[in-house]
C-alpha atoms as a PDB file:
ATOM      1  CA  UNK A   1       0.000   0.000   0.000  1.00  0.00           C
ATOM      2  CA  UNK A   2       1.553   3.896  -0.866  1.00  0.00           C
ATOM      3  CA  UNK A   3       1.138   6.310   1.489  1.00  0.00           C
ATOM      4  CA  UNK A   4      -1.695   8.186  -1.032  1.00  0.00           C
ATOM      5  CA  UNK A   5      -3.888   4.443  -0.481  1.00  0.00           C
ATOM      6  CA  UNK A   6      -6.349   5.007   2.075  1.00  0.00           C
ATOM      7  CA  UNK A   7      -7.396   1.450   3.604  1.00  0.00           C
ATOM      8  CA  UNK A   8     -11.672   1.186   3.034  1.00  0.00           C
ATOM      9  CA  UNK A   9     -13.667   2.019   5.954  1.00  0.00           C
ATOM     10  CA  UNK A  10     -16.270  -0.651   5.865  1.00  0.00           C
ATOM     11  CA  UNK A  11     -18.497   1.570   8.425  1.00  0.00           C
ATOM     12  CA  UNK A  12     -18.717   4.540   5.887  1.00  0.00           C
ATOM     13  CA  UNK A  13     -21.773   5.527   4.533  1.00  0.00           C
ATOM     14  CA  UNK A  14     -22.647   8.585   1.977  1.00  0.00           C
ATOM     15  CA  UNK A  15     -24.631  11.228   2.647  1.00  0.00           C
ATOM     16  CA  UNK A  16     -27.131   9.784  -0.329  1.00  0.00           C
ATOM     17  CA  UNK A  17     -27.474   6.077   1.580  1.00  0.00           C
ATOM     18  CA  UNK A  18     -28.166   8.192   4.678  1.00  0.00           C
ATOM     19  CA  UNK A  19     -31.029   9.996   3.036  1.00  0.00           C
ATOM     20  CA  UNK A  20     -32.175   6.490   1.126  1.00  0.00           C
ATOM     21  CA  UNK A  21     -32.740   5.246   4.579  1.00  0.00           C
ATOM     22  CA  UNK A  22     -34.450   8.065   6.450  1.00  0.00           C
ATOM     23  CA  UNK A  23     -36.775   7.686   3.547  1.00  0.00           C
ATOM     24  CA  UNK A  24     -37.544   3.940   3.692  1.00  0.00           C
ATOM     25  CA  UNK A  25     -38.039   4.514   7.432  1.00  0.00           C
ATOM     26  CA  UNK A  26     -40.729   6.735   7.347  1.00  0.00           C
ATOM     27  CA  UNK A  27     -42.922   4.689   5.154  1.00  0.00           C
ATOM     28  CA  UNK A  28     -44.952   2.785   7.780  1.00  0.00           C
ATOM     29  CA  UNK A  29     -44.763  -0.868   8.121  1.00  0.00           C
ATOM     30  CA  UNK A  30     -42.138  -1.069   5.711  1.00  0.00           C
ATOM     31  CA  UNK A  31     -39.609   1.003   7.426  1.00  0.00           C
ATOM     32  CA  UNK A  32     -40.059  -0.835  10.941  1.00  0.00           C
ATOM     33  CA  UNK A  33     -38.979  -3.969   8.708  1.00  0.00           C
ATOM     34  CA  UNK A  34     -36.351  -2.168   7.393  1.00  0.00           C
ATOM     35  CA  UNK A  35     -35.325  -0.602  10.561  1.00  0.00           C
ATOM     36  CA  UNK A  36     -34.784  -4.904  12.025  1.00  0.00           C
ATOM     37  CA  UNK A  37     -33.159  -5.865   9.214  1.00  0.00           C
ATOM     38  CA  UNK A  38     -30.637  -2.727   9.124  1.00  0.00           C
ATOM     39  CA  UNK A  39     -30.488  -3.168  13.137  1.00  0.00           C
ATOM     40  CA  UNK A  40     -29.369  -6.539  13.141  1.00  0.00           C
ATOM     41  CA  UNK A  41     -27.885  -7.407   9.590  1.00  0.00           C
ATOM     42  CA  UNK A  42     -25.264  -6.694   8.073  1.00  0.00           C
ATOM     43  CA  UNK A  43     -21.723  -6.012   8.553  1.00  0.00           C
ATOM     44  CA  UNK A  44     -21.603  -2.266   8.537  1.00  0.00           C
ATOM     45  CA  UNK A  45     -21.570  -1.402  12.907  1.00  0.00           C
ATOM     46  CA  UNK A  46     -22.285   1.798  12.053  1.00  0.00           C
ATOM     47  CA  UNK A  47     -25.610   1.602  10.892  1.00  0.00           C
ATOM     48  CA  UNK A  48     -26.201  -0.988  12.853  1.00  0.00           C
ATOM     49  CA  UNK A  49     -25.729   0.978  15.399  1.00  0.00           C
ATOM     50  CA  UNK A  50     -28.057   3.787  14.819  1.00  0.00           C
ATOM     51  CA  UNK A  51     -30.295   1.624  13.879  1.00  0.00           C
ATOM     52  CA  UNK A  52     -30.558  -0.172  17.730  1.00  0.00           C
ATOM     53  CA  UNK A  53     -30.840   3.677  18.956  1.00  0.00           C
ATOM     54  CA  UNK A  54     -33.641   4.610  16.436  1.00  0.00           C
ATOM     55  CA  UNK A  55     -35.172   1.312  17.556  1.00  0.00           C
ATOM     56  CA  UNK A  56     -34.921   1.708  21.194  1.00  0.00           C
ATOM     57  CA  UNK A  57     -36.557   5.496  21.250  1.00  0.00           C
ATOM     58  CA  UNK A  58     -39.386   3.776  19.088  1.00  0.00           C
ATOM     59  CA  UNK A  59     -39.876   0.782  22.196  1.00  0.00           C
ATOM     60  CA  UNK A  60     -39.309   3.545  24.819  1.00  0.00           C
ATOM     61  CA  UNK A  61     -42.581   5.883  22.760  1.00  0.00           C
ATOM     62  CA  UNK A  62     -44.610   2.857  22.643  1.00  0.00           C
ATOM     63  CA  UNK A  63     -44.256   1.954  26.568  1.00  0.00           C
ATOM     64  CA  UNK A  64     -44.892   5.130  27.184  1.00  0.00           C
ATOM     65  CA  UNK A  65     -47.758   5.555  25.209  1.00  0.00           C
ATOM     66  CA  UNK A  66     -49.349   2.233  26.212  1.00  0.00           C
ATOM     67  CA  UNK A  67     -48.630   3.331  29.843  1.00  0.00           C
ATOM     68  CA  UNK A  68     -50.224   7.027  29.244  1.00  0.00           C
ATOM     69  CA  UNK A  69     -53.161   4.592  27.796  1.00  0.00           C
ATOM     70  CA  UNK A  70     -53.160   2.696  31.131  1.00  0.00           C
ATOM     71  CA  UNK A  71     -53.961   5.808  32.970  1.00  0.00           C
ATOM     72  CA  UNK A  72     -56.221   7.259  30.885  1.00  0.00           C
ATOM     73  CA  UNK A  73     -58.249   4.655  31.250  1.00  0.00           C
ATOM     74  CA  UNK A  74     -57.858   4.123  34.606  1.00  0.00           C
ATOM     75  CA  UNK A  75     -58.891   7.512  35.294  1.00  0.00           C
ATOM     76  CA  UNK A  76     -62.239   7.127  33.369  1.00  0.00           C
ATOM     77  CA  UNK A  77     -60.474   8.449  30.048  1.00  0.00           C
ATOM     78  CA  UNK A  78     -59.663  12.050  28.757  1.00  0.00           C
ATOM     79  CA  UNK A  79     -62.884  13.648  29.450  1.00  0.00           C
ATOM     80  CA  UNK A  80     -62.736  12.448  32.949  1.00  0.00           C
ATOM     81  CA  UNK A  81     -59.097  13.906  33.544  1.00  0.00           C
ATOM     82  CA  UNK A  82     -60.274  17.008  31.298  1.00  0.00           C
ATOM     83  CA  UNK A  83     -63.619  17.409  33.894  1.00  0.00           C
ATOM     84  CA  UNK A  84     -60.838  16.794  36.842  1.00  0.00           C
ATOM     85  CA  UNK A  85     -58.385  19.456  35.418  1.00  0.00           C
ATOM     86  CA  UNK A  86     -61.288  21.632  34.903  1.00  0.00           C
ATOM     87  CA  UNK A  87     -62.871  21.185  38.445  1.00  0.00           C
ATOM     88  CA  UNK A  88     -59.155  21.754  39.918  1.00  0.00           C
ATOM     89  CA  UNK A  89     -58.723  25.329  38.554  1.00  0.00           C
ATOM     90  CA  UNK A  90     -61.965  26.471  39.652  1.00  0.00           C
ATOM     91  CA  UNK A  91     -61.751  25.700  42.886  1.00  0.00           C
ATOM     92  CA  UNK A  92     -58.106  27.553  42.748  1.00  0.00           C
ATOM     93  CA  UNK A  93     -59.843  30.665  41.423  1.00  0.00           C
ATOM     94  CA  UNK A  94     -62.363  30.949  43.790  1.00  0.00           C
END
């Protein structure tokens, strides 16, 4: 190898694949495929790598929005907390 070689960087990725990616993630079910097989195929870490991430912020939202659900419901639902919220700053301005 001369000193003007650069060895390959098997983790690099263009700016273009980048944007290929983000796109085939936002279409619905397709990109949560997508998002699996790029999370946990491969050989490139990188993307793999973001990939885990971007998956575990969308299991973390989906707790949390099945547990927001859970107490919703628990509380008799949004118009029941909206009547409660309601009720509460009433009885604060009086």
């Amino acid at each position: 190898m001369s000193m003007t070689e650069r060895p390959v960087d098997r983790n690099y990725i263009s700016v273009g694949s980048w944007m290929g990616m983000m796109f085939v993630t936002a279409i619905p079910v397709i990109g949560l495929i997508m998002m699996l097989v790029w999370a946990f195929a491969g050989e490139n870490d990188s993307r793999k790598n973001y990939f885990r991430a971007i998956f575990s912020w969308v299991l973390i939202l989906v707790i949390m929005g099945v547990a927001a659900g859970l107490v919703l419901t628990h509380f008799g639902g949004i118009p029941a907390v909206q009547k409660f919220i309601e009720d509460h700053q009433v009885a604060q301005n009086q």
